[in-house]
N, C-alpha and C. Protein backbone atom coordinates (compact mmCIF):
# COMPACT_ATOMS: atom_id res chain seq x y z
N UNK A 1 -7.94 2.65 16.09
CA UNK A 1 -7.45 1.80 15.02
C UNK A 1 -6.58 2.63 14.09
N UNK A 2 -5.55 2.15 13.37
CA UNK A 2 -4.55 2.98 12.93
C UNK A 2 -4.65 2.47 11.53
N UNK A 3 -5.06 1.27 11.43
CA UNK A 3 -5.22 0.91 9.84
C UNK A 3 -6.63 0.14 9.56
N UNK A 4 -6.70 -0.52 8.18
CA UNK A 4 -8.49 -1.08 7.77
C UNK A 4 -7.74 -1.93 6.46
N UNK A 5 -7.69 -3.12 7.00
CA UNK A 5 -7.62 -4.02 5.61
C UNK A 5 -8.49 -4.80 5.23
N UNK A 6 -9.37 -4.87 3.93
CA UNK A 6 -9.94 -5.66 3.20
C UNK A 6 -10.13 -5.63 1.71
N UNK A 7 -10.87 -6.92 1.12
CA UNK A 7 -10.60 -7.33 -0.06
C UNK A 7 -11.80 -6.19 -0.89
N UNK A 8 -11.56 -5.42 -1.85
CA UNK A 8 -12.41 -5.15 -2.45
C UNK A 8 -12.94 -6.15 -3.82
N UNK A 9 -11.84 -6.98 -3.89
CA UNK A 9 -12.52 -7.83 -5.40
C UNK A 9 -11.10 -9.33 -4.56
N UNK A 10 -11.95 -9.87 -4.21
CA UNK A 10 -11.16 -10.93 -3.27
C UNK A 10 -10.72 -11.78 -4.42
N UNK A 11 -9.07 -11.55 -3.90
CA UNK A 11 -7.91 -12.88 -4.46
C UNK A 11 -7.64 -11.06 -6.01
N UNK A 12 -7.85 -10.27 -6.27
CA UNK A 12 -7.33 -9.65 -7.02
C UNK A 12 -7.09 -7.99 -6.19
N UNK A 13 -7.96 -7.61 -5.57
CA UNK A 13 -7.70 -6.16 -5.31
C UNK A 13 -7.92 -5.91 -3.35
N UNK A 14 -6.80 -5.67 -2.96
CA UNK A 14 -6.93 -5.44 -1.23
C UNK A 14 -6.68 -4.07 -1.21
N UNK A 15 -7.80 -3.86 -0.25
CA UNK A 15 -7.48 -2.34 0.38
C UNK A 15 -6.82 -1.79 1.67
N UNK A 16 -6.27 -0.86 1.36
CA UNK A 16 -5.69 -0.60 2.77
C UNK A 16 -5.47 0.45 3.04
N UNK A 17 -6.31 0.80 4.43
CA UNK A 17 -6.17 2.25 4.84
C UNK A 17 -5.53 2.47 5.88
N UNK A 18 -4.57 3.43 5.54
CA UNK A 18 -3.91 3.46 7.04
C UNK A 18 -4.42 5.11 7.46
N UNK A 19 -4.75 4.60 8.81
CA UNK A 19 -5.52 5.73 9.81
C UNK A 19 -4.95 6.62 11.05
N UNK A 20 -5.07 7.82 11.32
CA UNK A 20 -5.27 8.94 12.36
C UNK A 20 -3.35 8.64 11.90
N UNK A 21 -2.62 8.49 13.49
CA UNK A 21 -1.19 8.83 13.25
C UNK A 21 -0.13 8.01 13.20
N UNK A 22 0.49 7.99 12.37
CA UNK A 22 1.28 6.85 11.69
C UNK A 22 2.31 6.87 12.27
N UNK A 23 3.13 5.47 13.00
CA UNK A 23 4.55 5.80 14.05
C UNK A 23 5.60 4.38 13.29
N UNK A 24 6.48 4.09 13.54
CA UNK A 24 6.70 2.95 13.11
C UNK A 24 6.42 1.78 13.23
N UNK A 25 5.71 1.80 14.69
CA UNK A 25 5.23 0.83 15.13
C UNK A 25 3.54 0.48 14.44
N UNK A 26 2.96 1.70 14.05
CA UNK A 26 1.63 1.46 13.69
C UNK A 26 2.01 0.82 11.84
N UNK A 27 2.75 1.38 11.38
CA UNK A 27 3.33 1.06 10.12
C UNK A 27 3.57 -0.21 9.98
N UNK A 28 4.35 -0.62 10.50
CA UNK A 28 5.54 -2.08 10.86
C UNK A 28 3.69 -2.78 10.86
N UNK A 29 3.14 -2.43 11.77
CA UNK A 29 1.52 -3.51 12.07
C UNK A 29 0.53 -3.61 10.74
N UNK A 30 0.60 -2.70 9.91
CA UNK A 30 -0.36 -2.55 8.85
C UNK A 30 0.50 -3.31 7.85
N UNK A 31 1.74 -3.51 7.87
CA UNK A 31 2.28 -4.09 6.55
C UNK A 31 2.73 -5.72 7.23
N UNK A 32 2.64 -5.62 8.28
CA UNK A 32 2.54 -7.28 8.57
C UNK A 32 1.16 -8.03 8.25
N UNK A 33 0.22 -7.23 8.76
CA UNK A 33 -1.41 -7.83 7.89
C UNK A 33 -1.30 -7.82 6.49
N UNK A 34 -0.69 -6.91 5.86
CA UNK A 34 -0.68 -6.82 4.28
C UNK A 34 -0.10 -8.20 4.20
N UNK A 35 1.21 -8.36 4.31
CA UNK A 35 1.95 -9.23 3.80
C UNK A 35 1.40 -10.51 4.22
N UNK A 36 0.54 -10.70 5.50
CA UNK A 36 -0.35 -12.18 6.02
C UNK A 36 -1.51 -12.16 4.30
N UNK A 37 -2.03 -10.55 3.91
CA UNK A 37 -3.24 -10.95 3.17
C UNK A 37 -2.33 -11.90 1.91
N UNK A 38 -1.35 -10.86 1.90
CA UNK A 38 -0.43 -11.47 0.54
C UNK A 38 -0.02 -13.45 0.37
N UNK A 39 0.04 -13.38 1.56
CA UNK A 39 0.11 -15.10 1.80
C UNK A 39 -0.90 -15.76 1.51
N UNK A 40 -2.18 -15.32 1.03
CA UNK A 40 -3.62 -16.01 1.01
C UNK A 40 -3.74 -16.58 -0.49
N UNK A 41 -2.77 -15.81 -1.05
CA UNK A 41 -3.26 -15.68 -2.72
C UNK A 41 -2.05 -16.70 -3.50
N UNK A 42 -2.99 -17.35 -4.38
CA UNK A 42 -1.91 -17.61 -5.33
C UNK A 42 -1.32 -17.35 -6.58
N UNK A 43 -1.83 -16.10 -6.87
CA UNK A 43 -1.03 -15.21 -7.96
C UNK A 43 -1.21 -13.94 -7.59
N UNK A 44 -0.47 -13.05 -8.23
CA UNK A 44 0.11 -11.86 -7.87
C UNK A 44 -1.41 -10.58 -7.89
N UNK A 45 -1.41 -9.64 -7.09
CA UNK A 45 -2.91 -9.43 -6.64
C UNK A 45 -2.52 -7.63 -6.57
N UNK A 46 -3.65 -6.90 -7.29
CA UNK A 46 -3.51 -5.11 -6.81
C UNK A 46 -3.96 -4.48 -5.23
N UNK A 47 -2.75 -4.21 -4.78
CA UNK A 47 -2.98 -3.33 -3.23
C UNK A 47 -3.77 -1.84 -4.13
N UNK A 48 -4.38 -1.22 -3.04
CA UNK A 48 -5.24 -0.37 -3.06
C UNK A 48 -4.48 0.41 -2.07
N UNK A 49 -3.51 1.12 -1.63
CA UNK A 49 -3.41 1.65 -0.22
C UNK A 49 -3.78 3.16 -0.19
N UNK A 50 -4.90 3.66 1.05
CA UNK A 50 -4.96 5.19 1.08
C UNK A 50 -4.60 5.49 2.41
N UNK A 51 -3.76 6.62 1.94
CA UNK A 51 -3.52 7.89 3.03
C UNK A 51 -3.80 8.74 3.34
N UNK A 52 -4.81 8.84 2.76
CA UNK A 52 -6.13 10.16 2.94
C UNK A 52 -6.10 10.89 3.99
N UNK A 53 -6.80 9.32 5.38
CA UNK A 53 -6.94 9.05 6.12
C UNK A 53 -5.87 9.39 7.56
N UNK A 54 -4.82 9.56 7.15
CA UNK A 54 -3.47 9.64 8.26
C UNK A 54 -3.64 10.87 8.67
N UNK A 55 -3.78 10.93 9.50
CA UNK A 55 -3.93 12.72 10.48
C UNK A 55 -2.85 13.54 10.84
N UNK A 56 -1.66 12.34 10.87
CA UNK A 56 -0.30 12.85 11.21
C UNK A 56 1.15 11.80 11.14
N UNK A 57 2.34 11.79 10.71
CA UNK A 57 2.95 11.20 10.89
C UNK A 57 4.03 11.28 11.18
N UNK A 58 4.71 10.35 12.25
CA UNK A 58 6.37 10.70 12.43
C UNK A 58 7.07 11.22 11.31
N UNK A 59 7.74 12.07 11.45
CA UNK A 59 9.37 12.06 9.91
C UNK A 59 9.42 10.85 9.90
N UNK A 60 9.98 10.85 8.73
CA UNK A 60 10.51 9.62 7.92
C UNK A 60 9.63 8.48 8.28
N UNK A 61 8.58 8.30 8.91
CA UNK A 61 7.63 7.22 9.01
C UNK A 61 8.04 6.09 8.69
N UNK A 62 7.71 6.98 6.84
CA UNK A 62 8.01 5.65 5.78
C UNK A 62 9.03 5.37 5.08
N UNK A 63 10.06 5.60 6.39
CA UNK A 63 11.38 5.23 5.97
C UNK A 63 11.85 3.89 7.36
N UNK A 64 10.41 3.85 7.82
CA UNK A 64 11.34 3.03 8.82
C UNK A 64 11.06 1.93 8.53
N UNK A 65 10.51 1.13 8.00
CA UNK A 65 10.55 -0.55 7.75
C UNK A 65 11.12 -1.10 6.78
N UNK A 66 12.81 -0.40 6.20
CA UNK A 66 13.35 -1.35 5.20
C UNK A 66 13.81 -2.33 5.05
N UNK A 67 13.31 -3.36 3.76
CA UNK A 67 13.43 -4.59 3.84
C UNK A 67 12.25 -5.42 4.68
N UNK A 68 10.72 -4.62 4.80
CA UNK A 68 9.90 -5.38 5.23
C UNK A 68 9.58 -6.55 3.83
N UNK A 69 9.07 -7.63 4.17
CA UNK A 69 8.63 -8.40 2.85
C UNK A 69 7.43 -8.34 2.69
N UNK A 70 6.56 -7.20 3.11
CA UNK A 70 5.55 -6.80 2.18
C UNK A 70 6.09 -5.82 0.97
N UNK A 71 7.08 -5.29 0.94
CA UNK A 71 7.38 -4.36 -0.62
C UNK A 71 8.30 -5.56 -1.09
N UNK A 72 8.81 -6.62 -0.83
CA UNK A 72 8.95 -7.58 -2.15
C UNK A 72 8.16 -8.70 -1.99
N UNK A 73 7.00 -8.66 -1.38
CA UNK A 73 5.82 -9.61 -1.50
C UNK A 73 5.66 -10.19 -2.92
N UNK A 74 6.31 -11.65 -3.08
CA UNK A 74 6.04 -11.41 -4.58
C UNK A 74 4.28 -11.90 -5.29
N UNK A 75 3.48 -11.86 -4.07
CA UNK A 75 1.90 -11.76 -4.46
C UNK A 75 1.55 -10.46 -4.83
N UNK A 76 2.51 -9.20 -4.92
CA UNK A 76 2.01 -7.72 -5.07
C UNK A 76 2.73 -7.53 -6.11
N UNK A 77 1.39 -7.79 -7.19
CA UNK A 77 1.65 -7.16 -8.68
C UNK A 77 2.38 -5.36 -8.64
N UNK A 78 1.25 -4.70 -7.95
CA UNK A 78 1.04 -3.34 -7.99
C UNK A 78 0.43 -3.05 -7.09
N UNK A 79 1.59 -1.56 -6.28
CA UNK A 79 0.74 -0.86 -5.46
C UNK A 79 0.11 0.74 -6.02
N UNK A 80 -1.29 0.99 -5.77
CA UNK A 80 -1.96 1.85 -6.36
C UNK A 80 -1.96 2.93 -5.24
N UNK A 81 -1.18 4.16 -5.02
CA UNK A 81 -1.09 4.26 -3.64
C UNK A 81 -1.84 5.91 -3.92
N UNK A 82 -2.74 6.10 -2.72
CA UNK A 82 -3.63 7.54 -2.95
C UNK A 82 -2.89 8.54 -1.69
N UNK A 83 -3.06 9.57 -1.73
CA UNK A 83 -3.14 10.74 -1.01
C UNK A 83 -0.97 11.02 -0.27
N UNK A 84 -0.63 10.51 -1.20
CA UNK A 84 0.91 11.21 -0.87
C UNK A 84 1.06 12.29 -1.34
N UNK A 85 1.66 13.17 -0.51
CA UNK A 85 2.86 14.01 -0.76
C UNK A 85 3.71 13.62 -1.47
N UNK A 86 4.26 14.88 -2.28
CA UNK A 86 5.90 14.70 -3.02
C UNK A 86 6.77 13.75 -2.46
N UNK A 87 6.96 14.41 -0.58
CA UNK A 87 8.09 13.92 -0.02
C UNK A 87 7.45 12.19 0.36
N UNK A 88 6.69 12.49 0.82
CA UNK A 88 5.75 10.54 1.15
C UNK A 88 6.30 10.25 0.02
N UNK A 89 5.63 10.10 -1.43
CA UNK A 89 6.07 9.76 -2.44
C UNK A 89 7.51 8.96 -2.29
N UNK A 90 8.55 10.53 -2.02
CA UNK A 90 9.97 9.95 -2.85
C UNK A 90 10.09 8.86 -1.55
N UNK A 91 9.93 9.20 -0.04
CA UNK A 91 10.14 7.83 0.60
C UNK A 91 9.96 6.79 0.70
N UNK A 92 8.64 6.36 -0.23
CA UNK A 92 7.72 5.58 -0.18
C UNK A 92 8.52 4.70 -1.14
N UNK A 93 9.07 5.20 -2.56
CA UNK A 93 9.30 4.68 -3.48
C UNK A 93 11.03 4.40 -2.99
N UNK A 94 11.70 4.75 -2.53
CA UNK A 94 13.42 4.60 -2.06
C UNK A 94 12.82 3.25 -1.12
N UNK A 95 12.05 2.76 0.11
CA UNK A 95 11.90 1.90 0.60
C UNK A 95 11.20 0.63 -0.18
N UNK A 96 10.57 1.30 -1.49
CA UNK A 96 10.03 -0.27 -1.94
C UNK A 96 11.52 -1.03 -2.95
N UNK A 97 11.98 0.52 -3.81
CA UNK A 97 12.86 0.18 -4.45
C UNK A 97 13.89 -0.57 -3.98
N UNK A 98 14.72 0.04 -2.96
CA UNK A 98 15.68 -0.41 -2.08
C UNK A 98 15.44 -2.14 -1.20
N UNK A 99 14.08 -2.56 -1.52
CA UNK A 99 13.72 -3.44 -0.88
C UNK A 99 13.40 -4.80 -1.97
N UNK A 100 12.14 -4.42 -3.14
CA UNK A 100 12.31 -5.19 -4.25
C UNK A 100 13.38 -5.22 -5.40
N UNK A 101 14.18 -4.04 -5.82
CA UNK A 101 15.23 -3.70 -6.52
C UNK A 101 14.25 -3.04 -7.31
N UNK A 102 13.31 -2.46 -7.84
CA UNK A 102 12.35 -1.58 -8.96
C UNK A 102 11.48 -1.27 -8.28
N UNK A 103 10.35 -0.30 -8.64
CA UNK A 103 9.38 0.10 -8.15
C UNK A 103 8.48 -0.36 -8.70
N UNK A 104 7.27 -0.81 -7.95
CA UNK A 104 6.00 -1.24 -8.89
C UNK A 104 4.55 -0.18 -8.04
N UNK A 105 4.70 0.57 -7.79
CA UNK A 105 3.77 1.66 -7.59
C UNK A 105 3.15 2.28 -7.95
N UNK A 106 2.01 3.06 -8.31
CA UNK A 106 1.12 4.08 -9.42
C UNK A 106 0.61 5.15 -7.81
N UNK A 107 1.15 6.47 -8.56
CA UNK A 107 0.60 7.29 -7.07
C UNK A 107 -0.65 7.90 -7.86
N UNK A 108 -1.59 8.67 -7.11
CA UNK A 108 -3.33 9.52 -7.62
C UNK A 108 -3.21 10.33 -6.70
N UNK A 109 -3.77 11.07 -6.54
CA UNK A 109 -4.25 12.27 -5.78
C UNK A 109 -5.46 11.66 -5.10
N UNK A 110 -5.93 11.82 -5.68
CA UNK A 110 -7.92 11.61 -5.45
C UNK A 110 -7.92 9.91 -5.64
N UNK A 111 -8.82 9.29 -4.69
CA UNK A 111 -9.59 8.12 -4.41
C UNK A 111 -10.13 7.79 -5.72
N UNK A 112 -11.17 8.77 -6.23
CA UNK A 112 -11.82 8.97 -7.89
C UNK A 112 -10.58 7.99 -8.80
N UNK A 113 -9.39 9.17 -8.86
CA UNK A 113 -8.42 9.06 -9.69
C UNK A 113 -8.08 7.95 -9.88
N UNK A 114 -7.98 7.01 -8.44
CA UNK A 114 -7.37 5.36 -8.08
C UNK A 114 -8.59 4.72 -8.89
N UNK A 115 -9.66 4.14 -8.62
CA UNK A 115 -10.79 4.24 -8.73
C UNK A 115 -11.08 3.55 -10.27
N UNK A 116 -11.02 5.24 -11.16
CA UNK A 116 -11.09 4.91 -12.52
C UNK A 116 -9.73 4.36 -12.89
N UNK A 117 -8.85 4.25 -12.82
CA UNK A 117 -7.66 3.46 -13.22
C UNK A 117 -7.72 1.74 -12.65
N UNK A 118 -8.08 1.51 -11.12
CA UNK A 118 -8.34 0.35 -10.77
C UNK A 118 -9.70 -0.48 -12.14
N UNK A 119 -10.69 0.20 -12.06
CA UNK A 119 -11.63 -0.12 -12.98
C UNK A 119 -11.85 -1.19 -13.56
N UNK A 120 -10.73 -1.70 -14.48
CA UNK A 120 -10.82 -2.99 -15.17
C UNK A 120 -10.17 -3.88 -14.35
N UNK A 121 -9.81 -4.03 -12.98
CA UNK A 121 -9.77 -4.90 -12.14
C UNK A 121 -10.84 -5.30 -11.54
N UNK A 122 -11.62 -4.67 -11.34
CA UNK A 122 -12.75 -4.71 -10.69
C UNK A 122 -13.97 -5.48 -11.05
N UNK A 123 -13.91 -5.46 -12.44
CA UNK A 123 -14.96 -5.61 -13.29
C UNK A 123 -14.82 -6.67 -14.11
N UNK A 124 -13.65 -7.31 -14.24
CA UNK A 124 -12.75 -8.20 -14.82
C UNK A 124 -13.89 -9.44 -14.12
N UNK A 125 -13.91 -10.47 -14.68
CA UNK A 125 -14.60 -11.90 -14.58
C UNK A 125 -13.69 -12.81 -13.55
């Protein structure tokens, strides 16, 4: 399995892990489920995504699905995204930008880090 999607606080917070080695094709598959979860909801909802988990990935990976409509999903308030690199990072953010026109992303290091910042989503009524 290359990815793990589910709701941690259903209709507000989805998680998503993408797993072992990331190709475009395993990519392209994890953000077509995203964007199916994104269809479930009827207001705008926090992704959780970790990369902790990725063991290895093509170059430019996450440069290959621009213009998927999961990064202008307009059910995705905010993506909370864990365990990038600098360079993940700047690609990550050129494909959402280039795709929604702004970035709506928050990067962490640590799971923890996501975690206590997610917090008042979680806990929220």
């Amino acid at each position: 399995m290359t990815h793990e999607i589910k709701w941690l606080k259903p209709n507000h917070l989805l998680y998503v892990s993408y797993q072992g080695h990331q190709t475009p094709d395993t990519l392209k598959a994890c953000l077509d489920d995203m964007a199916d979860q994104l269809d479930t909801v009827s207001y705008p909802i926090m992704i959780l995504i970790n990369w902790l988990e990725v063991t290895e990935a093509v170059p430019n990976v996450l440069r290959s699905q621009p213009g998927h409509r999961a990064y202008s999903h307009p059910m995705a308030a905010r993506g909370v995204l864990v365990g990038f690199d600098n360079v993940e990072k700047y690609f990550n953010q050129t494909a959402v930008a280039s795709t929604r026109g702004y970035s709506n992303t928050q990067y962490f290091d640590t799971m923890e880090q996501a975690m206590d910042y997610l917090q008042p989503v979680i806990t929220q009524e």
